[in-house]
PDB file of N, CA and C in Angstrom:
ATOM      1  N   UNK A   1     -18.302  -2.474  -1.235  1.00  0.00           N
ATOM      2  CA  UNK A   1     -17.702  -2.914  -2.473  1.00  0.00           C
ATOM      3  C   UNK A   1     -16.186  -2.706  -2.411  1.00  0.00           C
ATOM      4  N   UNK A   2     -15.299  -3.903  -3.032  1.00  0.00           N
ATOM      5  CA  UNK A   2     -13.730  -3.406  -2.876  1.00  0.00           C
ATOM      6  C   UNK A   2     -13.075  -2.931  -3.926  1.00  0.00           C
ATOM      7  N   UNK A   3     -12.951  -1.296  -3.539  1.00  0.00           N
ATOM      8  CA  UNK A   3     -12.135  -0.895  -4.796  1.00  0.00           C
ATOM      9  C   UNK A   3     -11.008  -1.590  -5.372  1.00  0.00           C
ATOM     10  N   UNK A   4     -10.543  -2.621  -4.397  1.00  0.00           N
ATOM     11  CA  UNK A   4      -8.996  -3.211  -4.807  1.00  0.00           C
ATOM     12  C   UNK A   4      -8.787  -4.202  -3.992  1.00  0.00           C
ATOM     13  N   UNK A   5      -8.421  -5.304  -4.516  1.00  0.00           N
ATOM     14  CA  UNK A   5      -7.686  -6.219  -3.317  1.00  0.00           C
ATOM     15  C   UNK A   5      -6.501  -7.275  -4.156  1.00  0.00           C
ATOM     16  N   UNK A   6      -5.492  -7.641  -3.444  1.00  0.00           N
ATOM     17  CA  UNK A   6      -4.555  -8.413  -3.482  1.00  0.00           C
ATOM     18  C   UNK A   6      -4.038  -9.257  -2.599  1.00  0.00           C
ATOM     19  N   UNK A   7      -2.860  -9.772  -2.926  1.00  0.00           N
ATOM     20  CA  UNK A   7      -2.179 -10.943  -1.950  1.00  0.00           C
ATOM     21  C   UNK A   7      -0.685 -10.269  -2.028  1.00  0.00           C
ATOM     22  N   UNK A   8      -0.060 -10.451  -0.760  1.00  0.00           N
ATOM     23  CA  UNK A   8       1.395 -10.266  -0.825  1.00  0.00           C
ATOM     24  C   UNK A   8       1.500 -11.717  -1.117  1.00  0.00           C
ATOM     25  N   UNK A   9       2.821 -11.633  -2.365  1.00  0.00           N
ATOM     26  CA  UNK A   9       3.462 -12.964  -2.747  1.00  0.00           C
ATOM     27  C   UNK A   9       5.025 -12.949  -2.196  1.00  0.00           C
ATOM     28  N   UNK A  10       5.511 -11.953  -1.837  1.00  0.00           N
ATOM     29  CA  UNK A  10       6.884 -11.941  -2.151  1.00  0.00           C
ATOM     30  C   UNK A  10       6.961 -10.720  -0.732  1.00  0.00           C
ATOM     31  N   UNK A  11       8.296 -10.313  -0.133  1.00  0.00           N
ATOM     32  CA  UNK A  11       8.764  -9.235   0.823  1.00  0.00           C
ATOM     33  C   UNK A  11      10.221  -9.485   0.873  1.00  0.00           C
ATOM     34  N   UNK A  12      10.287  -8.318   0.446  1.00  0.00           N
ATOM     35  CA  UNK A  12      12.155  -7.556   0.172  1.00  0.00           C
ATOM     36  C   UNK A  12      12.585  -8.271   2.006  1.00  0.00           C
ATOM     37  N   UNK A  13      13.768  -8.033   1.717  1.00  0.00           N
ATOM     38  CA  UNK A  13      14.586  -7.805   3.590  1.00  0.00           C
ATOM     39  C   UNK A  13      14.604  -7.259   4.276  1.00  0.00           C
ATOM     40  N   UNK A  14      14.632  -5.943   3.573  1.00  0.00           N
ATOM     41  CA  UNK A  14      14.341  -4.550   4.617  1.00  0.00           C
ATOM     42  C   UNK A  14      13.240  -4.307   4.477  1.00  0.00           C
ATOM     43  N   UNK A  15      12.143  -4.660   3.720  1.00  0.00           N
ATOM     44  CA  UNK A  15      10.397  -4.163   3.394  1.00  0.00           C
ATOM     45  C   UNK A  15       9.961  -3.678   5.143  1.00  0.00           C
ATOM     46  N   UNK A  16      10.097  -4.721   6.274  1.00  0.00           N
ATOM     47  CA  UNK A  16       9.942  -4.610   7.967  1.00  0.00           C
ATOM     48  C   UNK A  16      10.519  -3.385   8.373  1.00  0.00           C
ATOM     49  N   UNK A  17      11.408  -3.375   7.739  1.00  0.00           N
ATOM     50  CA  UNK A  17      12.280  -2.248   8.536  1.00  0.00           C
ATOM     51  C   UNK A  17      11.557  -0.499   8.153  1.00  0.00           C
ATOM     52  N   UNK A  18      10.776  -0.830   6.609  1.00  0.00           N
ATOM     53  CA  UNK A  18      10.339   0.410   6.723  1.00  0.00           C
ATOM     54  C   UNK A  18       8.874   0.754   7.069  1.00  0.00           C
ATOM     55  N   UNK A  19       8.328  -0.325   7.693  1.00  0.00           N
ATOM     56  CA  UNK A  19       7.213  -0.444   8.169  1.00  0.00           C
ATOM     57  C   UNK A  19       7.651   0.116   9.656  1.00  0.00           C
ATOM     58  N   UNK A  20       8.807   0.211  10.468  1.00  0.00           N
ATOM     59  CA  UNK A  20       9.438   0.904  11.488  1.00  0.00           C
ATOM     60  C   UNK A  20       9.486   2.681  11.549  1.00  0.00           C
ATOM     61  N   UNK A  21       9.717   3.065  10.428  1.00  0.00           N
ATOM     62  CA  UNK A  21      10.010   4.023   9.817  1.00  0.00           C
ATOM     63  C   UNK A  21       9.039   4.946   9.071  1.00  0.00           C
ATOM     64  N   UNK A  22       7.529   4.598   9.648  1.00  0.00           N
ATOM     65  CA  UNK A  22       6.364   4.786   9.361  1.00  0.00           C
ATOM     66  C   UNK A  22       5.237   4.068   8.089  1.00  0.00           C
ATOM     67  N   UNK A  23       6.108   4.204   6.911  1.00  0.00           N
ATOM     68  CA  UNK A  23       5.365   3.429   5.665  1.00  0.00           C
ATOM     69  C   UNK A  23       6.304   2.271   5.180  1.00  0.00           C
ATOM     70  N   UNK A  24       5.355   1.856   4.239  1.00  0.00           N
ATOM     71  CA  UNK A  24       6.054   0.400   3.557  1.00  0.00           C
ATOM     72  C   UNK A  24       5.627   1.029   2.278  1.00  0.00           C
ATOM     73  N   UNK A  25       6.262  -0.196   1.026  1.00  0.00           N
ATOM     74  CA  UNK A  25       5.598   0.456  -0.164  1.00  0.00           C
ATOM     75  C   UNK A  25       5.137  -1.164  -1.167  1.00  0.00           C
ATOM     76  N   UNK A  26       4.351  -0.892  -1.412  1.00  0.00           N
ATOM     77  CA  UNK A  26       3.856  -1.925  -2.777  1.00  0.00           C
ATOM     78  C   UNK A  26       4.753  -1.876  -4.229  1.00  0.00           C
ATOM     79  N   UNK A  27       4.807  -3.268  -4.603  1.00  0.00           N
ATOM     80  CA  UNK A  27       5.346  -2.886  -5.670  1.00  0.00           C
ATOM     81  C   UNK A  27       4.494  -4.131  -6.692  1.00  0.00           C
ATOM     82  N   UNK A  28       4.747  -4.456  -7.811  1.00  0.00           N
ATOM     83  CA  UNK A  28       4.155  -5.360  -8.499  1.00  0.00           C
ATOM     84  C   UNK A  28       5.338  -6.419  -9.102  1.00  0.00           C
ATOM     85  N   UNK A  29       5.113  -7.706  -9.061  1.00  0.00           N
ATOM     86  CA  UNK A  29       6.330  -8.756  -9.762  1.00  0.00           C
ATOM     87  C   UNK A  29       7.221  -8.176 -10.305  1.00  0.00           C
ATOM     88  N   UNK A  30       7.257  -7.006 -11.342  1.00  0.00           N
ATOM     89  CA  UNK A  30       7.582  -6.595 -12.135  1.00  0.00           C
ATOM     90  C   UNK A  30       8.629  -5.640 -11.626  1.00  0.00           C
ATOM     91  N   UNK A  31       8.690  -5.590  -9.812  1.00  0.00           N
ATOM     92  CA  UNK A  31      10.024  -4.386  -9.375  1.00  0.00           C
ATOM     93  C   UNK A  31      11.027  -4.420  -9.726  1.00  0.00           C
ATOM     94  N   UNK A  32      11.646  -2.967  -9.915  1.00  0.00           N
ATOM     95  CA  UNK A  32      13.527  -3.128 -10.199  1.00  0.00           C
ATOM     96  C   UNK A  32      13.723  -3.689  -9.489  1.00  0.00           C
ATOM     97  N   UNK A  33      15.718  -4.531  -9.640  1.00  0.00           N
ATOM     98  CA  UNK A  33      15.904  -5.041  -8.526  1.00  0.00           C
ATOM     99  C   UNK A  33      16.244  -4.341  -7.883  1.00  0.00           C
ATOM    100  N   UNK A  34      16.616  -3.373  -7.450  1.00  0.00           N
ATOM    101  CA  UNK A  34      17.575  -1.890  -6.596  1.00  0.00           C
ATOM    102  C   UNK A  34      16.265  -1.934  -5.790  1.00  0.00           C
ATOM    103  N   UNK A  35      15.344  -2.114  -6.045  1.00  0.00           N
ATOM    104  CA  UNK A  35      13.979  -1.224  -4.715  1.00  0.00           C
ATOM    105  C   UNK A  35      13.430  -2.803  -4.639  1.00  0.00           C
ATOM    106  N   UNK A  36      13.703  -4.178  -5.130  1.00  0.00           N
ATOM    107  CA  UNK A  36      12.878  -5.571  -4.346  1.00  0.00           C
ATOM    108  C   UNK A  36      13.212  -5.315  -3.150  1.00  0.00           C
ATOM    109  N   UNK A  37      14.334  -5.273  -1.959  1.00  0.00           N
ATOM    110  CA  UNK A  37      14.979  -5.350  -0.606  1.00  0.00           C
ATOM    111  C   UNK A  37      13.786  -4.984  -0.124  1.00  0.00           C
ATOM    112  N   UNK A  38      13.297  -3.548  -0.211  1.00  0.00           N
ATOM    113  CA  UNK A  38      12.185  -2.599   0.440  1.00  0.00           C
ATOM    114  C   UNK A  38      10.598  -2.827  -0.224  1.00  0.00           C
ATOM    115  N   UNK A  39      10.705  -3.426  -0.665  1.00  0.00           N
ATOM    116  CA  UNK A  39       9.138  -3.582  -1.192  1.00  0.00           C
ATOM    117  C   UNK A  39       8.051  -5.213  -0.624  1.00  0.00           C
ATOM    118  N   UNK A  40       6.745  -4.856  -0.510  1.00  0.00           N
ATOM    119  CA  UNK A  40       5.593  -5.528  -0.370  1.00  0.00           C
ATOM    120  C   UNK A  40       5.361  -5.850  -1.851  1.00  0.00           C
ATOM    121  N   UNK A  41       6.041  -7.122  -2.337  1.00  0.00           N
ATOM    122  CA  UNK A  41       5.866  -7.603  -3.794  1.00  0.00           C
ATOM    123  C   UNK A  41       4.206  -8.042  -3.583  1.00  0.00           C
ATOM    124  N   UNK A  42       3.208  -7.589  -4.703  1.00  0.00           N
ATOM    125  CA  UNK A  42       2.264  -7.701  -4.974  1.00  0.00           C
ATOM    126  C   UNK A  42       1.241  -8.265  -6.096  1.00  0.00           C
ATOM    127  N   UNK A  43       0.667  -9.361  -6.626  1.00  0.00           N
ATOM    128  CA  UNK A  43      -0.571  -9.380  -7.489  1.00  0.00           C
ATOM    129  C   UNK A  43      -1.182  -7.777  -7.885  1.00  0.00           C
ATOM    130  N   UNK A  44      -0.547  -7.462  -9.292  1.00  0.00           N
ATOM    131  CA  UNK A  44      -1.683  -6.421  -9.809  1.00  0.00           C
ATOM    132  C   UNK A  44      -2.724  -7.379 -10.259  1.00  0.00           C
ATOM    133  N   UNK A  45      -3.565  -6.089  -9.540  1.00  0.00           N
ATOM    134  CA  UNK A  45      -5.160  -6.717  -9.748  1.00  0.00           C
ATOM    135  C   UNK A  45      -5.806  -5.268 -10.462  1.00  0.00           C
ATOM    136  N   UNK A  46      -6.918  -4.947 -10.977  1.00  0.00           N
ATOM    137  CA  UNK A  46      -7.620  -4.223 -11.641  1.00  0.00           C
ATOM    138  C   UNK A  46      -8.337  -3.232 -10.308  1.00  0.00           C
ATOM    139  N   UNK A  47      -8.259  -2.119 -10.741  1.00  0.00           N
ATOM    140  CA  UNK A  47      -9.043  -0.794  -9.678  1.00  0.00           C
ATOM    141  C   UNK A  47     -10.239  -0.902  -9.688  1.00  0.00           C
ATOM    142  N   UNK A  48     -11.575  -0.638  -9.459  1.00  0.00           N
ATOM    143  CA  UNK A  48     -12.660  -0.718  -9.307  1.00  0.00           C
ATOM    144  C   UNK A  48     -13.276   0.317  -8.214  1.00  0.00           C
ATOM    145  N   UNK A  49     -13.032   1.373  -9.040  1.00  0.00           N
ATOM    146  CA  UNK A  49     -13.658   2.640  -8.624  1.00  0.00           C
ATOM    147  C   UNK A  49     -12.485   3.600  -8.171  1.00  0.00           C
ATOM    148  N   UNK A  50     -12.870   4.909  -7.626  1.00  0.00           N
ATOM    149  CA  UNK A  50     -12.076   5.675  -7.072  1.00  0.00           C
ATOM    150  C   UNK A  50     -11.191   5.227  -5.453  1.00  0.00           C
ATOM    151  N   UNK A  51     -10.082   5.479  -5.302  1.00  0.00           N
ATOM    152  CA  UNK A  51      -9.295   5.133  -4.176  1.00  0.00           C
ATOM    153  C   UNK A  51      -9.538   6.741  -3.533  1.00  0.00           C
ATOM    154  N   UNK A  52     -10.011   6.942  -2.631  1.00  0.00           N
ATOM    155  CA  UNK A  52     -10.430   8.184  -2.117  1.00  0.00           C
ATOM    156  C   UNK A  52     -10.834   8.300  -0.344  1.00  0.00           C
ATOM    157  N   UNK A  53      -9.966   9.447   0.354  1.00  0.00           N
ATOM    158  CA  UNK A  53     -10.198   9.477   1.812  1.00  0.00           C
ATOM    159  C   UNK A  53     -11.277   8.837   2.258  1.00  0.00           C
ATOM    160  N   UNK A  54     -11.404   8.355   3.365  1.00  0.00           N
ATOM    161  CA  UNK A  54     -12.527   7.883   3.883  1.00  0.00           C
ATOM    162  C   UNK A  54     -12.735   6.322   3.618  1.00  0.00           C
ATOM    163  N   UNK A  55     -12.219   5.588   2.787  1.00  0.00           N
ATOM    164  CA  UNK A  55     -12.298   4.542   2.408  1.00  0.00           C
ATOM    165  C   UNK A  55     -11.433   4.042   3.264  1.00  0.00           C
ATOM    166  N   UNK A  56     -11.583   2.723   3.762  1.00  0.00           N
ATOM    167  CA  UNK A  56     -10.906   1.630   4.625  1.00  0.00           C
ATOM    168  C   UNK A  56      -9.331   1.107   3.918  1.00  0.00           C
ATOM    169  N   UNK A  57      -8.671   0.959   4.721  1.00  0.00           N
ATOM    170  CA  UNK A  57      -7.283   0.062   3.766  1.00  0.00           C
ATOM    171  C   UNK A  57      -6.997  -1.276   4.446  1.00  0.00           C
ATOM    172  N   UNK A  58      -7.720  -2.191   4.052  1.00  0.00           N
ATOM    173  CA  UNK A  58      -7.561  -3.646   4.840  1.00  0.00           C
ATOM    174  C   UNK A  58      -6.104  -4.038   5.076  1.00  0.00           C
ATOM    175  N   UNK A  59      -5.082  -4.316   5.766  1.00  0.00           N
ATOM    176  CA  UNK A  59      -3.809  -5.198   5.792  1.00  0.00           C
ATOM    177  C   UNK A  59      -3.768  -6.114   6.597  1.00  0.00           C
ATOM    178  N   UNK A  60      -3.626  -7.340   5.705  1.00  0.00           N
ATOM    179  CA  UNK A  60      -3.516  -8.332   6.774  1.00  0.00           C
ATOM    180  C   UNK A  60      -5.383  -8.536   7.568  1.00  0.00           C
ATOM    181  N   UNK A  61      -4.892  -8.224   8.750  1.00  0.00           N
ATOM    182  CA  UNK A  61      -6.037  -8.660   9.666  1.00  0.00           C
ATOM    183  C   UNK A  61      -6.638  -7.632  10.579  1.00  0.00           C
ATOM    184  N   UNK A  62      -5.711  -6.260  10.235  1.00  0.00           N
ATOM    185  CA  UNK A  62      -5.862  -5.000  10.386  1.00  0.00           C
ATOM    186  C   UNK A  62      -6.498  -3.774   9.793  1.00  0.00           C
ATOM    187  N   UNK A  63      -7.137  -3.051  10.052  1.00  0.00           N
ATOM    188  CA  UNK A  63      -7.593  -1.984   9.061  1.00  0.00           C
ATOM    189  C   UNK A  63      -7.458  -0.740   9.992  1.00  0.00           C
ATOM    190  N   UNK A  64      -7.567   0.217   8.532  1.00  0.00           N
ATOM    191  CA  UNK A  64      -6.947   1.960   9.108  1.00  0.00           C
ATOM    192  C   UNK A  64      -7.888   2.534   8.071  1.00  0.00           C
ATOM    193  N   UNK A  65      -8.043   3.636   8.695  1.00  0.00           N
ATOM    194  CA  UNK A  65      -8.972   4.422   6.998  1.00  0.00           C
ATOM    195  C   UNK A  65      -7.932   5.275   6.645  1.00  0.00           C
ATOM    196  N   UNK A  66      -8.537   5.641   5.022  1.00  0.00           N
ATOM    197  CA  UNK A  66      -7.472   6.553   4.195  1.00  0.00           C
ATOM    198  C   UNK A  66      -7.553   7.762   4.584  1.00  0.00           C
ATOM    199  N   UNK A  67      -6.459   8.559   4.691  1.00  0.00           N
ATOM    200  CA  UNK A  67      -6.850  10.131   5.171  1.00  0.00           C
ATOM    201  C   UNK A  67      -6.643  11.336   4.267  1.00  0.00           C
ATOM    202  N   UNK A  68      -5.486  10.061   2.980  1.00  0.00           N
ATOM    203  CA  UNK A  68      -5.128  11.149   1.728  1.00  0.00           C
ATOM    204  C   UNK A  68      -4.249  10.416   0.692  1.00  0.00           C
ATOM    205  N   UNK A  69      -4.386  10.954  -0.784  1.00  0.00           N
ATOM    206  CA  UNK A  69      -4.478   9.900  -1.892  1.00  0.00           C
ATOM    207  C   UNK A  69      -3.963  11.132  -2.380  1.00  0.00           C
ATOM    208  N   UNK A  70      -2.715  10.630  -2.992  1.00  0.00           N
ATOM    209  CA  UNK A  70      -1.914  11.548  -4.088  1.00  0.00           C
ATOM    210  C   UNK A  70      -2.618  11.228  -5.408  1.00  0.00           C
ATOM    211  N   UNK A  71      -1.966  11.761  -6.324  1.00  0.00           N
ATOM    212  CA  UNK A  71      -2.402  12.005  -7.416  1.00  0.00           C
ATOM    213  C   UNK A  71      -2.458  10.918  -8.655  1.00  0.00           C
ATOM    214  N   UNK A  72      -1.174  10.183  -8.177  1.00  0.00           N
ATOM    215  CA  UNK A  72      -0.588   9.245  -9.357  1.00  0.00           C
ATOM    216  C   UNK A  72      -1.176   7.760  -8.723  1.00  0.00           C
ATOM    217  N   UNK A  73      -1.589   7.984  -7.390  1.00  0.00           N
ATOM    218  CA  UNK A  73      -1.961   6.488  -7.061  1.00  0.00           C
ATOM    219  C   UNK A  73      -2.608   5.305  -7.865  1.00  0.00           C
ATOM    220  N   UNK A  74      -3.734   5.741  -8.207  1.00  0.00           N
ATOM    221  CA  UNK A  74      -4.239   5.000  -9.311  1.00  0.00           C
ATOM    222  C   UNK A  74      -4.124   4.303 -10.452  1.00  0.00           C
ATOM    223  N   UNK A  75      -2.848   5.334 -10.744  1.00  0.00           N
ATOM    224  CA  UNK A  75      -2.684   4.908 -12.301  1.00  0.00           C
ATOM    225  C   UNK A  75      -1.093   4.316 -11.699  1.00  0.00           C
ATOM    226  N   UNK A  76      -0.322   4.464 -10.830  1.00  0.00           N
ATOM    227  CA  UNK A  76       0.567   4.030 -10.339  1.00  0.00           C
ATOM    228  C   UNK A  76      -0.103   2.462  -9.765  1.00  0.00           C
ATOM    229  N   UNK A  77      -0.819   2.114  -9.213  1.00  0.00           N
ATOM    230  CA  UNK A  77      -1.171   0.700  -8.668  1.00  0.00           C
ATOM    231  C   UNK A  77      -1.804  -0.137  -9.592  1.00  0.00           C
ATOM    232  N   UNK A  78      -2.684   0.794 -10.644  1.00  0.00           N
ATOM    233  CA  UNK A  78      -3.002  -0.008 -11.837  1.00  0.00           C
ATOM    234  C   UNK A  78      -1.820  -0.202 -12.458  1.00  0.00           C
ATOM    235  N   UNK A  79      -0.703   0.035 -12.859  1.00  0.00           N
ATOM    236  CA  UNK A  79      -0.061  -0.248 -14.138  1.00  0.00           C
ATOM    237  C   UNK A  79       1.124  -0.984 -13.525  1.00  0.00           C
ATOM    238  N   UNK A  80       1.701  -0.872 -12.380  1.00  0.00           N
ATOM    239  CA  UNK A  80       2.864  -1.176 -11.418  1.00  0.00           C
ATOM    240  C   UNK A  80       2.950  -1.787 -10.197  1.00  0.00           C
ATOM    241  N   UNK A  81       1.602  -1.561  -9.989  1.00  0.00           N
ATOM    242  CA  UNK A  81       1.313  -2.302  -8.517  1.00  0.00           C
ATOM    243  C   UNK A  81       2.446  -1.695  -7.482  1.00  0.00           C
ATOM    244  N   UNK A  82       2.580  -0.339  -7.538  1.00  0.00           N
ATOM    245  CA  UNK A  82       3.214   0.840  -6.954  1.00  0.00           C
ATOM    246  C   UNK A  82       2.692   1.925  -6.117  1.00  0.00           C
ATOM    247  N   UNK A  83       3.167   1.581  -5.123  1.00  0.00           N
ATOM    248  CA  UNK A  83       2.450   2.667  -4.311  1.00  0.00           C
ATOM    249  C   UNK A  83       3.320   2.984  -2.847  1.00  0.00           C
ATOM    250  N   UNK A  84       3.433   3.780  -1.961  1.00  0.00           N
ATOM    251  CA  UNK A  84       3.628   4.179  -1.269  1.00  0.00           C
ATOM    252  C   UNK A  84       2.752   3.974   0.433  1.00  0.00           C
ATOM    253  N   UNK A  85       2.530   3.593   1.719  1.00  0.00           N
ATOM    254  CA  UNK A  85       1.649   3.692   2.318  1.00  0.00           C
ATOM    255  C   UNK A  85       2.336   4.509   3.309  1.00  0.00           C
ATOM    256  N   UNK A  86       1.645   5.797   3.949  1.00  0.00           N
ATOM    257  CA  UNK A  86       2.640   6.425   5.021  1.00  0.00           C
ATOM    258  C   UNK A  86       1.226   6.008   6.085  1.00  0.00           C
ATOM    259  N   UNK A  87       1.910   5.639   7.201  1.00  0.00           N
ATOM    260  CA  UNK A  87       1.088   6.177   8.069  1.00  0.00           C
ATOM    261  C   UNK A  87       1.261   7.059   9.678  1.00  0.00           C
ATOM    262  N   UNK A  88       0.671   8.481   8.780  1.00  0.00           N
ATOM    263  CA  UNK A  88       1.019   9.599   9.266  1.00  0.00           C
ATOM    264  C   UNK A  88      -0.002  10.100   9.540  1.00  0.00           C
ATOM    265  N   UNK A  89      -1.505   9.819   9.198  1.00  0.00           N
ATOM    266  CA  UNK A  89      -2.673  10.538   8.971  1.00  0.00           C
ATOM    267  C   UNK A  89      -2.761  11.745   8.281  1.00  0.00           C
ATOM    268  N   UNK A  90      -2.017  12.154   7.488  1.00  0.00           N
ATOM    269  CA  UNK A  90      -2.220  13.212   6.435  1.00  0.00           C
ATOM    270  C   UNK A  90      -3.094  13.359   6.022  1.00  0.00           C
ATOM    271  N   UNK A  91      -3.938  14.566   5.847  1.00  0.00           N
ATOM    272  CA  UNK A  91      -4.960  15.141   5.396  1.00  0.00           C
ATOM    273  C   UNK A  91      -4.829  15.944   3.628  1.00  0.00           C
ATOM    274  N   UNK A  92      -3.373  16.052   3.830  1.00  0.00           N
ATOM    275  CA  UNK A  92      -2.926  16.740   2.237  1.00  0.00           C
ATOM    276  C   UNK A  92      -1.949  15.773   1.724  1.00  0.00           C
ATOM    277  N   UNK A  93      -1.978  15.301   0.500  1.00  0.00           N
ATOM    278  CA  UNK A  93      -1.100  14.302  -0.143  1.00  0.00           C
ATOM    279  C   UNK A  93       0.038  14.824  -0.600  1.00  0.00           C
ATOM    280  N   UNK A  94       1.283  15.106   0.150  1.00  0.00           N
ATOM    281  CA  UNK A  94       2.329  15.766  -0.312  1.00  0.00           C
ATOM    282  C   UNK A  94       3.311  15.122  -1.316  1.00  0.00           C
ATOM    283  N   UNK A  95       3.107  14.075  -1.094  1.00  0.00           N
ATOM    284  CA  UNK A  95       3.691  12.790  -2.548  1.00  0.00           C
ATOM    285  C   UNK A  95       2.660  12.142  -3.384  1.00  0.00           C
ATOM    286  N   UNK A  96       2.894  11.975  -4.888  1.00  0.00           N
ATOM    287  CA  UNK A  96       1.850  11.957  -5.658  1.00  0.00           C
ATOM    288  C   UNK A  96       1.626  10.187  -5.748  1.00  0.00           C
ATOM    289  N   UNK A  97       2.627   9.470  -5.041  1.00  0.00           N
ATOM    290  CA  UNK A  97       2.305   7.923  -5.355  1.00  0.00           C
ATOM    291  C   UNK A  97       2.078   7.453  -4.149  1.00  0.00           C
ATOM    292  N   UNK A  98       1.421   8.244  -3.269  1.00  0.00           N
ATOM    293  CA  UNK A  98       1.101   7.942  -1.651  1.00  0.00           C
ATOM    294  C   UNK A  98       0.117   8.065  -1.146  1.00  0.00           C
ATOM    295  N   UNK A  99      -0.395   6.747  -0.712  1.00  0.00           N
ATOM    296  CA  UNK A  99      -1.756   7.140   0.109  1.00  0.00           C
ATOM    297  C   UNK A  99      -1.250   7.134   1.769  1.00  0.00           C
ATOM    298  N   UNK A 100      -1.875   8.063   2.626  1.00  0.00           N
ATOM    299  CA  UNK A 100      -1.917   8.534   3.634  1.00  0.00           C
ATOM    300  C   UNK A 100      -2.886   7.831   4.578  1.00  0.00           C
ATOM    301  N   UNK A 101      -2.481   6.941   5.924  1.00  0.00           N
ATOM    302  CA  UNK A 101      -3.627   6.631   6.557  1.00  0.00           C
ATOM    303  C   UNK A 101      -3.464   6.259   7.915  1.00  0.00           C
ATOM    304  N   UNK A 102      -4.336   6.349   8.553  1.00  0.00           N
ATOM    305  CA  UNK A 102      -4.152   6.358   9.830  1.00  0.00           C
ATOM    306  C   UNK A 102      -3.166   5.444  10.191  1.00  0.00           C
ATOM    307  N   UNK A 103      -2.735   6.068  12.116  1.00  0.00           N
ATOM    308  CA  UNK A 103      -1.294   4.979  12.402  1.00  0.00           C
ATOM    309  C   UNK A 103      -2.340   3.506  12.964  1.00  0.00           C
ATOM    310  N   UNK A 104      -1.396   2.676  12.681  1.00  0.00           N
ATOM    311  CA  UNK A 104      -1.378   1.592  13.035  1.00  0.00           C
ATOM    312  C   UNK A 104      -0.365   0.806  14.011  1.00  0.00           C
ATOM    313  N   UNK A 105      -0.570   0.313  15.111  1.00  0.00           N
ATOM    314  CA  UNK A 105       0.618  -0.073  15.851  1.00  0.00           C
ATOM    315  C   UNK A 105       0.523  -1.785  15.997  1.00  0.00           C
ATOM    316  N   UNK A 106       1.901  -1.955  16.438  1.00  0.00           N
ATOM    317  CA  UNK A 106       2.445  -3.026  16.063  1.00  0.00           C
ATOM    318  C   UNK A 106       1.481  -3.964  14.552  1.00  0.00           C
ATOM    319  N   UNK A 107       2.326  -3.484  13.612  1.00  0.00           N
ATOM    320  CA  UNK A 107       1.817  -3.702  12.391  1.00  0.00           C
ATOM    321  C   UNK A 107       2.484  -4.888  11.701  1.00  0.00           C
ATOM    322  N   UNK A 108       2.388  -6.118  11.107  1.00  0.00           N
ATOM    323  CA  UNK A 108       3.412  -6.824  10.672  1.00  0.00           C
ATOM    324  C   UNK A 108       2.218  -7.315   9.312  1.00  0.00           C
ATOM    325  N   UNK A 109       3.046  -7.660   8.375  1.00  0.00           N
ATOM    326  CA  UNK A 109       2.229  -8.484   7.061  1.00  0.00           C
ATOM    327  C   UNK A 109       3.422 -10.122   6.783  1.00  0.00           C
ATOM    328  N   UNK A 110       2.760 -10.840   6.354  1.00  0.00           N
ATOM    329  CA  UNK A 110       2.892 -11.805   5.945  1.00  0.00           C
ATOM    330  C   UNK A 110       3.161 -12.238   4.359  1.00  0.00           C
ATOM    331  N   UNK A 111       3.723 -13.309   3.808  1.00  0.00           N
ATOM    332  CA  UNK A 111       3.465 -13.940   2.363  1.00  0.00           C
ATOM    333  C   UNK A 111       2.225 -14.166   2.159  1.00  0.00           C
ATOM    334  N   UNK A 112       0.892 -14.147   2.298  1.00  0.00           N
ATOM    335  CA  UNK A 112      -0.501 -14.729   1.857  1.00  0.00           C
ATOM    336  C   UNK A 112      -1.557 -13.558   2.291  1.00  0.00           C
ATOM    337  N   UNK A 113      -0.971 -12.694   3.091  1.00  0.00           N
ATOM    338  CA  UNK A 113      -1.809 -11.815   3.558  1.00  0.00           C
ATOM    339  C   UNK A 113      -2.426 -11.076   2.359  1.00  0.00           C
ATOM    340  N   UNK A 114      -3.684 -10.431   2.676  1.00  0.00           N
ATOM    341  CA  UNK A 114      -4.610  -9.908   1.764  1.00  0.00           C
ATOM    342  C   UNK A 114      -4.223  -8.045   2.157  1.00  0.00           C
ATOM    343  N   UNK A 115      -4.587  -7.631   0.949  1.00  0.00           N
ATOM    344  CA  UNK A 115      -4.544  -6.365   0.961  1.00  0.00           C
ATOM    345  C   UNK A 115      -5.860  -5.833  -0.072  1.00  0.00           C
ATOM    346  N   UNK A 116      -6.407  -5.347   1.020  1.00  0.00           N
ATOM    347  CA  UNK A 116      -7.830  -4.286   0.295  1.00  0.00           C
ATOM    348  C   UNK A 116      -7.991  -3.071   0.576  1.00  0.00           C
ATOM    349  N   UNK A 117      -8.701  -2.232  -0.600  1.00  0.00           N
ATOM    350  CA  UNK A 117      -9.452  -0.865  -0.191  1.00  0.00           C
ATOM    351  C   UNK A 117     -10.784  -0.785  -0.372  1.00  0.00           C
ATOM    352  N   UNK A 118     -11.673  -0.968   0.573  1.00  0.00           N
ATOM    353  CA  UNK A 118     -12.968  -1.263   0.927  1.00  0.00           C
ATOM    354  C   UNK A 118     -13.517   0.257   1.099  1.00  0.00           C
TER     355      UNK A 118
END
């Protein structure tokens, strides 16, 4: 069942560059403009269930599992389509708008690409 899924519509200029730099971050239509450059502009879509370790994070045509889910994620991706992705494999969520998940190499996303948490 998918706790979540979307479409990238939109990607800042530098959004690539911090996909270099380990994470990228989601944002929803609705981003300041100061943080569009760096953001994965996103479709808020509705949560459907808990976002919790162990669960898959679809990108693109790629998948990684979650290893750790801050605190605010939820209510940060429901209301903002905001979120953080490190991938560091963290086991403890040291930022509260960050999910943690395995590395992924040579990683790239697209305008149409899908984004799920399965």
């Amino acid at each position: 069942m998918k706790t979540f899924s979307t479409k990238i519509i939109d990607i800042g200029t530098e959004a690539q560059d911090m996909i270099k730099a380990g994470f990228f971050i989601l944002f929803g239509e609705e981003v300041p403009a100061e943080l569009k450059d760096y953001c994965y502009i996103i479709k808020i879509n509705p949560i459907a269930g808990e976002i919790v370790p162990g669960k898959t994070l679809v990108l693109g045509q790629q998948k990684t599992i979650i290893t750790s889910v801050g605190v605010d994620v939820a209510a940060n991706l429901q209301n903002l389509g905001h979120v953080t992705i490190k991938f560091d494999g963290s086991t403890t969520a040291e930022l509260p708008g960050t999910i943690y998940v395995k590395k992924i190499n040579d990683f790239h996303l697209s305008i149409g690409d899908s984004i799920e948490i399965i």
